[in-house]
C-alpha atoms as a PDB file:
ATOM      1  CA  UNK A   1     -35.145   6.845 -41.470  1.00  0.00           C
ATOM      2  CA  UNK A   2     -32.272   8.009 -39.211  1.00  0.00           C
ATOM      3  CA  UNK A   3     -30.569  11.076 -41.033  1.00  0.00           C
ATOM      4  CA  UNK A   4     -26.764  10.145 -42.205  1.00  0.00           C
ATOM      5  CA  UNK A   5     -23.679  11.681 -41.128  1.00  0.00           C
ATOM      6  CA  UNK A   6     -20.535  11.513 -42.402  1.00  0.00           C
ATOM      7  CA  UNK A   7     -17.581  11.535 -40.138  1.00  0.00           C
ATOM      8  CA  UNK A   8     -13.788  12.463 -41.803  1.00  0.00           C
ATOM      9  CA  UNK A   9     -11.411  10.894 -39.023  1.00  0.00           C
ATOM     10  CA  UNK A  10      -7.835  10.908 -39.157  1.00  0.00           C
ATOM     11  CA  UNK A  11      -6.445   7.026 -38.808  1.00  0.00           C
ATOM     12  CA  UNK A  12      -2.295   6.856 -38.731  1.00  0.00           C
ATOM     13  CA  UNK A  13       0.368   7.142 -36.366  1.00  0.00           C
ATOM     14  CA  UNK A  14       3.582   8.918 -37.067  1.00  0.00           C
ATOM     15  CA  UNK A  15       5.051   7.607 -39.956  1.00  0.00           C
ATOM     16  CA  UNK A  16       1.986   8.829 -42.134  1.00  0.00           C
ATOM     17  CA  UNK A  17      -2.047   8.549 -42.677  1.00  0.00           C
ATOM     18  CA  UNK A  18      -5.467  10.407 -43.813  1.00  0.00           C
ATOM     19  CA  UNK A  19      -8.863  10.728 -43.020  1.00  0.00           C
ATOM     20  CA  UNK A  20     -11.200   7.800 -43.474  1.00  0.00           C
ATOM     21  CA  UNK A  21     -14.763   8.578 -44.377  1.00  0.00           C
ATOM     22  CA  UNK A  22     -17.762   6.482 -42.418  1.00  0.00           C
ATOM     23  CA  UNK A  23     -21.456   7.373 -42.810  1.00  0.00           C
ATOM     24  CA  UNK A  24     -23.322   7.231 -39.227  1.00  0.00           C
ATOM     25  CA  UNK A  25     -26.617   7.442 -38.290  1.00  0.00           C
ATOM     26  CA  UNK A  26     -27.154  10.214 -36.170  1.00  0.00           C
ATOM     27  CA  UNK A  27     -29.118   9.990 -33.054  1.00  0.00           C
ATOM     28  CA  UNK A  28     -30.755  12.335 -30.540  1.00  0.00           C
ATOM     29  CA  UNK A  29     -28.389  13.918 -28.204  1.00  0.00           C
ATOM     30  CA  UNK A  30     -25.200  12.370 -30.542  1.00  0.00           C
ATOM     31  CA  UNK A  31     -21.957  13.966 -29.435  1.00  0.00           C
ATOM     32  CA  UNK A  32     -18.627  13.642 -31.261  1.00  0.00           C
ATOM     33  CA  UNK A  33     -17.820  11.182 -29.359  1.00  0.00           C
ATOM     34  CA  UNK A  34     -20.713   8.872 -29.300  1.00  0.00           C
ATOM     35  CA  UNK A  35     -20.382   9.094 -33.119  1.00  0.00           C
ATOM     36  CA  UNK A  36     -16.453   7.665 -32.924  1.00  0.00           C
ATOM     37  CA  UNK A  37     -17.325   4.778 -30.636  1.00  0.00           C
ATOM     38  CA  UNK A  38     -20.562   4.084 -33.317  1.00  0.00           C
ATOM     39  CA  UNK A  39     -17.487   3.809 -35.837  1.00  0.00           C
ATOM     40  CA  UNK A  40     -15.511   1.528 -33.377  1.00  0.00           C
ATOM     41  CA  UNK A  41     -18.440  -0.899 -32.321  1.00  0.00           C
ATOM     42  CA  UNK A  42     -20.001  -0.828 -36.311  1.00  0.00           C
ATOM     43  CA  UNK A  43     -17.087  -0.402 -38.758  1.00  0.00           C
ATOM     44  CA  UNK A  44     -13.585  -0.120 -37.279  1.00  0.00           C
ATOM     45  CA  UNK A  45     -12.901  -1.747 -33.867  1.00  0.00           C
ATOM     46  CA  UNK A  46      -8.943  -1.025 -34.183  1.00  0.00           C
ATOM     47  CA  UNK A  47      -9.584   3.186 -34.154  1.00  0.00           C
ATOM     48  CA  UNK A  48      -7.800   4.450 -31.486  1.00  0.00           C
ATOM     49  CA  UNK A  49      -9.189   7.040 -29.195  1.00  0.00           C
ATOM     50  CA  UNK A  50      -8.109   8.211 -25.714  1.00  0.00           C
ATOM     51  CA  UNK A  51     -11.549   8.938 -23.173  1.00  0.00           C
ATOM     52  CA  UNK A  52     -12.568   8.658 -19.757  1.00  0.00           C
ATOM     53  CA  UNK A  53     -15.556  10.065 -18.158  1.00  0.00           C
ATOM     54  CA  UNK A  54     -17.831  11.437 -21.394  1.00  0.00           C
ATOM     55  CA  UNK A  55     -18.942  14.191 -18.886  1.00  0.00           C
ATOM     56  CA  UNK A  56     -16.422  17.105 -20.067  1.00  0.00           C
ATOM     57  CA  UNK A  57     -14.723  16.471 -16.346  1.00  0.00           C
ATOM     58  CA  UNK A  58     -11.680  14.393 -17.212  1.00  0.00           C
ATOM     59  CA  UNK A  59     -10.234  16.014 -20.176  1.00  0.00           C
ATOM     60  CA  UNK A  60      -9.153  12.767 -21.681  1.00  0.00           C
ATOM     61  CA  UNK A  61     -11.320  13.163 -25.206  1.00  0.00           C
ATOM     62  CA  UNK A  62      -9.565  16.581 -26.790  1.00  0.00           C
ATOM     63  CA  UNK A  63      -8.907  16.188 -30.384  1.00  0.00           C
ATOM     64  CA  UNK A  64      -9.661  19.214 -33.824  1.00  0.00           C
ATOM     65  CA  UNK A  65     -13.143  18.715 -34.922  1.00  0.00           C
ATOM     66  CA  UNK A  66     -13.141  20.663 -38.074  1.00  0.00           C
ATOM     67  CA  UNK A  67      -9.700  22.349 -37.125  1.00  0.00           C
ATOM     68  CA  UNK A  68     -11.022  23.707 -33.310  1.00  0.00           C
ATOM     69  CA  UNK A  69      -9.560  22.151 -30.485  1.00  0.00           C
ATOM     70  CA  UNK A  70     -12.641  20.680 -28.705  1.00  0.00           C
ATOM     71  CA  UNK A  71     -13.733  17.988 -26.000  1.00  0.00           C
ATOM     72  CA  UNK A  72     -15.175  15.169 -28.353  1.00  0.00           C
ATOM     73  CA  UNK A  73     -17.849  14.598 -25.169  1.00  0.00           C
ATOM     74  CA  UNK A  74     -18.875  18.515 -25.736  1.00  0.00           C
ATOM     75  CA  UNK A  75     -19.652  18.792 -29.157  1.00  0.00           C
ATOM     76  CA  UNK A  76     -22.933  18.027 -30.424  1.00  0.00           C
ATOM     77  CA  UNK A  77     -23.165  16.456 -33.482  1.00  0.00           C
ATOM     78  CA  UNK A  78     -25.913  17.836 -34.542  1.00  0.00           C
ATOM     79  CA  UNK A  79     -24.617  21.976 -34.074  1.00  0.00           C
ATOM     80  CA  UNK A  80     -22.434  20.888 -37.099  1.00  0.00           C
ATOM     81  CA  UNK A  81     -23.405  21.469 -40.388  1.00  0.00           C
ATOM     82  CA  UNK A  82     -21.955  19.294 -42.960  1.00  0.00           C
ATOM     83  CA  UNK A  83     -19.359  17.000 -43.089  1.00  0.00           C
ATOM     84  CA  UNK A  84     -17.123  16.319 -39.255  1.00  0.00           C
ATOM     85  CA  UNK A  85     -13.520  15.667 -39.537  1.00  0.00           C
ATOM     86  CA  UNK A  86     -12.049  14.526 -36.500  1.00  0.00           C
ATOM     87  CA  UNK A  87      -8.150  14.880 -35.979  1.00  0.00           C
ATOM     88  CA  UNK A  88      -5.653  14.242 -33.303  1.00  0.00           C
ATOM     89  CA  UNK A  89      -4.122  17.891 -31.387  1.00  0.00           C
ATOM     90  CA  UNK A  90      -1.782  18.880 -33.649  1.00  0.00           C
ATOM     91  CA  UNK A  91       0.500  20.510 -31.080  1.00  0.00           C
ATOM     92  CA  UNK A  92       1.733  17.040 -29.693  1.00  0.00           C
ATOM     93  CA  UNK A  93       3.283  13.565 -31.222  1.00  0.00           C
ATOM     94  CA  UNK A  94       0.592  11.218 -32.392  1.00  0.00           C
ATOM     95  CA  UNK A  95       0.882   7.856 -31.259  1.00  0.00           C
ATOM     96  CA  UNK A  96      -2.174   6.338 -33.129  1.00  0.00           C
ATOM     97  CA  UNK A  97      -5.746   7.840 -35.016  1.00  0.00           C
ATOM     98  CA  UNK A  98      -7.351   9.913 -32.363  1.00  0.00           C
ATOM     99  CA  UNK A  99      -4.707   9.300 -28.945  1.00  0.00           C
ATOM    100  CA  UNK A 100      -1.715  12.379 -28.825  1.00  0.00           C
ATOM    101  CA  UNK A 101       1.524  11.518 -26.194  1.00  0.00           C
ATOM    102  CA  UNK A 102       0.955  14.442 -24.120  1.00  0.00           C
ATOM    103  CA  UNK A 103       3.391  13.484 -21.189  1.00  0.00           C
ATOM    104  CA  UNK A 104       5.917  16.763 -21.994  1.00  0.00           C
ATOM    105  CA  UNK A 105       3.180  18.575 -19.812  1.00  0.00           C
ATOM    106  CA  UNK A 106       3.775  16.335 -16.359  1.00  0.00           C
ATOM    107  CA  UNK A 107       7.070  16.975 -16.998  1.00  0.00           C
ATOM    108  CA  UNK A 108       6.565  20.595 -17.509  1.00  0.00           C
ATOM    109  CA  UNK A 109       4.583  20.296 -14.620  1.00  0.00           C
ATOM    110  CA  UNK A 110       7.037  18.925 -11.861  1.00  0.00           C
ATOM    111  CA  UNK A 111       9.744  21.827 -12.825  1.00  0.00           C
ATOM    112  CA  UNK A 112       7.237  24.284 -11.113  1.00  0.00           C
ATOM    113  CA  UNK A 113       7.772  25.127  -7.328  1.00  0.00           C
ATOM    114  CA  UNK A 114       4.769  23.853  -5.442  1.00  0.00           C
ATOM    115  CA  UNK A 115       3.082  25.947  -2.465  1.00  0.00           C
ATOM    116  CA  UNK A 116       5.521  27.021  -0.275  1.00  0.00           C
ATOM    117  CA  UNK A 117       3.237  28.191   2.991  1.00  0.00           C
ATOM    118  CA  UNK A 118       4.481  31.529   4.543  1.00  0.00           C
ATOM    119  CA  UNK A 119       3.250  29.777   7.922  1.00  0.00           C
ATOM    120  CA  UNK A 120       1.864  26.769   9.288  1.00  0.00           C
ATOM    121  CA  UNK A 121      -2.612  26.079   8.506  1.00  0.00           C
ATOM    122  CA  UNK A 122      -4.575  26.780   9.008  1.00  0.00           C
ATOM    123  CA  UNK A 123      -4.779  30.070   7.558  1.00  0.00           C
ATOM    124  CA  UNK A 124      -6.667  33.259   7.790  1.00  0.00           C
ATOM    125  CA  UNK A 125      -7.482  34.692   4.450  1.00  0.00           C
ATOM    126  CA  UNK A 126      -9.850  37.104   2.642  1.00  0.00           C
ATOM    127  CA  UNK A 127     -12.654  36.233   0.614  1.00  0.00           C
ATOM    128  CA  UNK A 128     -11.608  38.306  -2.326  1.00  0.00           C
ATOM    129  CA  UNK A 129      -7.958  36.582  -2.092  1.00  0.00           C
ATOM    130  CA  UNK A 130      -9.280  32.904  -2.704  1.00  0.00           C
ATOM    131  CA  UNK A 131     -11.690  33.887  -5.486  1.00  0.00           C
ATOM    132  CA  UNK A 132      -8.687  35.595  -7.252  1.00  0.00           C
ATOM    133  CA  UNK A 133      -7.074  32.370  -8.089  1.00  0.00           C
ATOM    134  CA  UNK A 134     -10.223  29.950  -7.564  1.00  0.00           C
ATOM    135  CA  UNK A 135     -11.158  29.917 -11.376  1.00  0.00           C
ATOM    136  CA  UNK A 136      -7.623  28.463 -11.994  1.00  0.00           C
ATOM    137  CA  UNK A 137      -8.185  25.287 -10.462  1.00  0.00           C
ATOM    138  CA  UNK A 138     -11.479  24.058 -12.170  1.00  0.00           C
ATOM    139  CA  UNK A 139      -8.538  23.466 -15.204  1.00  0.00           C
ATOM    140  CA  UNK A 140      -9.500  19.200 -15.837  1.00  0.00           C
ATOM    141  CA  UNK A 141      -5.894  19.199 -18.191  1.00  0.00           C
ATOM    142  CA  UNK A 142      -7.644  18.775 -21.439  1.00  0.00           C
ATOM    143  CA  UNK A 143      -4.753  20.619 -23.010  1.00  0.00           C
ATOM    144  CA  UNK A 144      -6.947  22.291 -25.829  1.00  0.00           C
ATOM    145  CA  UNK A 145      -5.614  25.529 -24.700  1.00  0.00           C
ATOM    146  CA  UNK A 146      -1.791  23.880 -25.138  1.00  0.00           C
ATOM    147  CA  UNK A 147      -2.531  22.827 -28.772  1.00  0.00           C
ATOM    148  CA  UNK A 148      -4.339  26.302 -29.469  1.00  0.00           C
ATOM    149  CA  UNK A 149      -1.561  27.894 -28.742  1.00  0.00           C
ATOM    150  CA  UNK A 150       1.034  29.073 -31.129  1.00  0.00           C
ATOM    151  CA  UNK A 151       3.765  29.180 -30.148  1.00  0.00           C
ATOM    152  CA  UNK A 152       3.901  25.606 -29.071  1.00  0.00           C
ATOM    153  CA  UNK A 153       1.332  24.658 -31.986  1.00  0.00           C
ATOM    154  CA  UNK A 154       3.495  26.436 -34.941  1.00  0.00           C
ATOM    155  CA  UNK A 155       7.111  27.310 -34.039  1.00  0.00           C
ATOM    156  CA  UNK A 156       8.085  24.259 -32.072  1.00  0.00           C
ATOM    157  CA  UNK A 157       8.854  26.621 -29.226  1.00  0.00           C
ATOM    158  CA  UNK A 158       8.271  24.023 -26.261  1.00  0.00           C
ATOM    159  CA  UNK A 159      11.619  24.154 -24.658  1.00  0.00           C
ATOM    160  CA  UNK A 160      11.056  28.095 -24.318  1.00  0.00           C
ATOM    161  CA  UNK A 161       7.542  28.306 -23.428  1.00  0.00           C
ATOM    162  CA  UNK A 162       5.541  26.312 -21.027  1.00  0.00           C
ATOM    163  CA  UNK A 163       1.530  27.304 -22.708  1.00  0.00           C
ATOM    164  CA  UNK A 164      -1.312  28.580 -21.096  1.00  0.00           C
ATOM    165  CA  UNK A 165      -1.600  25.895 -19.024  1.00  0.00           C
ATOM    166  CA  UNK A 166       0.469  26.317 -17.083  1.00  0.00           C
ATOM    167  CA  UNK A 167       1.242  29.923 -16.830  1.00  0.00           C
ATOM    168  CA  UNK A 168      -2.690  29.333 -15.152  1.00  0.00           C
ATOM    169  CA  UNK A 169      -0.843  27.143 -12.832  1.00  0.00           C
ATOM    170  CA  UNK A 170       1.994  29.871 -11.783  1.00  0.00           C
ATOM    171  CA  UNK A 171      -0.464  32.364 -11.507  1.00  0.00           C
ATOM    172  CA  UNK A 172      -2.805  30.378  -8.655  1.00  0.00           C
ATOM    173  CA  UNK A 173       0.375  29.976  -6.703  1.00  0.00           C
ATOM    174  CA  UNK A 174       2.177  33.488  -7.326  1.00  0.00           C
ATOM    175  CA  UNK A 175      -2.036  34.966  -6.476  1.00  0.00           C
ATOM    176  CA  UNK A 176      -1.803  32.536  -3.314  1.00  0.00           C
ATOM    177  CA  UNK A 177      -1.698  35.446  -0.433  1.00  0.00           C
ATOM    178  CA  UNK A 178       0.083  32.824   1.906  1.00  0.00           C
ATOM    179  CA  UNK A 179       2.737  31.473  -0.911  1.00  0.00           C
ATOM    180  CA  UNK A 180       6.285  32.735  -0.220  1.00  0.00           C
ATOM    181  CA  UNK A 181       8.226  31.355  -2.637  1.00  0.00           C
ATOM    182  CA  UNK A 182       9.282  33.786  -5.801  1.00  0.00           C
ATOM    183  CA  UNK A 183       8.582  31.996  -8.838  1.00  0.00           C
ATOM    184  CA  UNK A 184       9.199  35.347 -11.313  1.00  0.00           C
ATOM    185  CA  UNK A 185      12.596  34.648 -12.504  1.00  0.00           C
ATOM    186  CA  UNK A 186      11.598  31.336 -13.173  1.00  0.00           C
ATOM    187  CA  UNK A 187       7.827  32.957 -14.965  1.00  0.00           C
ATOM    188  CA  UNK A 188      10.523  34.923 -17.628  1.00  0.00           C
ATOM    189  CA  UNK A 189      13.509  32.328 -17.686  1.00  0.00           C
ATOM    190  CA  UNK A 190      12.428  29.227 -17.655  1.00  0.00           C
ATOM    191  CA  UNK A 191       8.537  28.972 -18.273  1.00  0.00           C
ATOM    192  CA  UNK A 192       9.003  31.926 -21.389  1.00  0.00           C
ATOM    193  CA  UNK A 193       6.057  33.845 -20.501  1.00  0.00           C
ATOM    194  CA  UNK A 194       7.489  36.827 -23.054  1.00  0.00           C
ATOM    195  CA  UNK A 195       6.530  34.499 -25.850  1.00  0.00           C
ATOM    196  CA  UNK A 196       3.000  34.889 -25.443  1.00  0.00           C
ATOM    197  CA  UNK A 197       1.669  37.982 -27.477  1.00  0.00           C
ATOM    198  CA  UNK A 198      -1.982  37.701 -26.081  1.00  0.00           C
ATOM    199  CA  UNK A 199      -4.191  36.514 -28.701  1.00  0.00           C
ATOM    200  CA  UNK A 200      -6.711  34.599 -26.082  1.00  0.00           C
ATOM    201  CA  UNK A 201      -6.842  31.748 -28.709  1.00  0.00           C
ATOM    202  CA  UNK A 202      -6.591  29.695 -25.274  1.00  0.00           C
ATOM    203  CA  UNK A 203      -8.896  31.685 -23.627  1.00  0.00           C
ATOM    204  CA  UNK A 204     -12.021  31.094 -26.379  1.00  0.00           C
ATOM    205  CA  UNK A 205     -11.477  27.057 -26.688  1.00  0.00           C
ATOM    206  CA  UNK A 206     -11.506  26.322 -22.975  1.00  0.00           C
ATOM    207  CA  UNK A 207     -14.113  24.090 -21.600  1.00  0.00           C
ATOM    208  CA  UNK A 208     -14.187  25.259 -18.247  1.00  0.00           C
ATOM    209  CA  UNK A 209     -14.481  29.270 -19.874  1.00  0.00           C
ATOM    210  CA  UNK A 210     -10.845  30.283 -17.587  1.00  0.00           C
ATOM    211  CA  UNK A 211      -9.850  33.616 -18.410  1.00  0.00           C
ATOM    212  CA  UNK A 212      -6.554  32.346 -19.073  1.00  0.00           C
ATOM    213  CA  UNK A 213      -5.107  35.228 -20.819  1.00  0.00           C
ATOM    214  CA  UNK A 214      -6.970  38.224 -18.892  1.00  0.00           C
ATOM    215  CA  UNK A 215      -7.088  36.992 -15.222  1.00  0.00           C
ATOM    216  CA  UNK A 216      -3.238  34.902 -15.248  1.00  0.00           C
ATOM    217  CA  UNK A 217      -0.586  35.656 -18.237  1.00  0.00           C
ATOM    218  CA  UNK A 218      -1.855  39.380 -19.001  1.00  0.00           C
ATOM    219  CA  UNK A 219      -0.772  39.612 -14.916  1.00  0.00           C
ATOM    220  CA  UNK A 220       1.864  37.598 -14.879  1.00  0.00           C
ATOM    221  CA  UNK A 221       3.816  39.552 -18.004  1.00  0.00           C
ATOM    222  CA  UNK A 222       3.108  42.487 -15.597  1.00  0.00           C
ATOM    223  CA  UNK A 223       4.824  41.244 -12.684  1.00  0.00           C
ATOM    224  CA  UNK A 224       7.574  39.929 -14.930  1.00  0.00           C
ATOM    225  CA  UNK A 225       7.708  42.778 -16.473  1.00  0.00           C
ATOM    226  CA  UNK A 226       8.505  45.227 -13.150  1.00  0.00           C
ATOM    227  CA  UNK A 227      10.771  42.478 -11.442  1.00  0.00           C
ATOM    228  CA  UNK A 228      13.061  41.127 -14.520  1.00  0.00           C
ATOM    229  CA  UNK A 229      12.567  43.248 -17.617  1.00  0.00           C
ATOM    230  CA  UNK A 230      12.720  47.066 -15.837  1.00  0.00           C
ATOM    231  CA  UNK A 231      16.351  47.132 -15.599  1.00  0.00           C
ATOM    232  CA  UNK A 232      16.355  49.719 -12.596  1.00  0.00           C
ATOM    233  CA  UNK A 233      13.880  47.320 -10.302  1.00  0.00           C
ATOM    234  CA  UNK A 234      15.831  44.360 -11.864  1.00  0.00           C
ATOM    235  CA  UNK A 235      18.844  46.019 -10.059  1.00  0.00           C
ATOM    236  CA  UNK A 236      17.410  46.780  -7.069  1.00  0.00           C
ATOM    237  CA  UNK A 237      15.873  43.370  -6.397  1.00  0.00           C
ATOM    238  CA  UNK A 238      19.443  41.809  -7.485  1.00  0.00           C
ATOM    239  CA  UNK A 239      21.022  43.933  -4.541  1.00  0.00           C
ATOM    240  CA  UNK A 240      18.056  43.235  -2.148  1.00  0.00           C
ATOM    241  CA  UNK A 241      18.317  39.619  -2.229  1.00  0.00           C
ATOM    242  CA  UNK A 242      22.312  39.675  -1.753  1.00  0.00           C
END
């Protein structure tokens, strides 16, 4: 006999719903989300859930299993003890069960200077210089570290801070040794990087293991910090670029 799990998972959209209970058999190797399309193909066709790629590549399957922000393709059933609730990312509006609108990060996105090349490629760079910001781009856009967070999770603080995300994103351009474009004003401004207090919440859930908070906002503050919030240097750069 196939041992029995039971899986909690949240079925509404946004004018209300709960948790549903459905007992599973589990099976060797069972992830999260193997047990939620069990539910779809056995006992509720009409649950909604967002997924791609079921390799932990395309970021598509985040959701809260048992309140962490997790890749439903990543977790093991079986490292769970007990019951499994399942729940949408809180940080973002539901649209149905399992699937979150996350579209306020594209647009987040495209307010972000691109690369701005000092000179024509190809370029001449050293080694150390590309691994500085190389971690950055292996970010798939799961957004776990975006509903972590928060200050966008708790105090509804999205038109003042842009999350981890994308502070990682800043940081691999403002690192780039051939970027010229000055994207500071717009780090403290714009993007809020002040609001972050440095818990490393985002750091500890993400599936690619970025040193979010050590490697790119923890440096970015810094910069920030000598450019815009040191009134003297504030000064002096105001006068230098006149």
């Amino acid at each position: 006999m196939a041992e029995m799990k039971t899986l909690h998972v949240f079925r509404g959209d946004q004018s209300g719903g709960e948790e549903v209970a459905y007992e599973i058999p589990v099976e060797a190797g069972m992830v999260v989300l193997d047990a939620v399309h069990q539910i779809q193909a056995t006992q509720a066709p009409d649950l909604a859930v967002r997924w791609n790629c079921k390799a932990a590549r395309c970021g598509s399957c985040s959701a809260e299993v048992n309140g962490k922000p997790s890749l439903m393709c990543k977790t093991r059933v079986d490292a769970i003890e007990g019951e499994i609730h399942v729940r949408p990312m809180k940080a973002f509006p539901l649209i149905r069960d399992l699937v979150t609108d996350v579209s306020w990060n594209y647009e987040k996105a495209k307010q972000i200077e691109p690369f701005a090349p000092k000179e024509p490629a190809p370029f001449t760079m050293y080694q150390r210089d590309v691994e500085r910001s190389q971690q950055f781009r292996k970010c798939i856009e799961c957004f776990l570290c975006q509903d972590v967070c928060h200050v966008l999770r708790e105090h509804s603080a999205k038109e003042q801070y842009f999350g981890p995300r994308f502070m990682i994103k800043i940081a691999e351009l403002e690192m780039h040794p051939m970027d010229g474009a000055d994207r500071l004003h717009f780090t403290s401004h714009q993007a809020g990087v002040g609001m972050c207090n440095i818990t490393k919440c985002c750091q500890e859930v993400c599936p690619e293991h970025i040193h979010l908070t050590d490697d790119a906002i923890i440096p970015l503050k810094e910069r920030v910090a000598d450019r815009e919030w040191d009134p003297i240097r504030a000064l002096f750069h105001k006068t230098a670029a006149r």
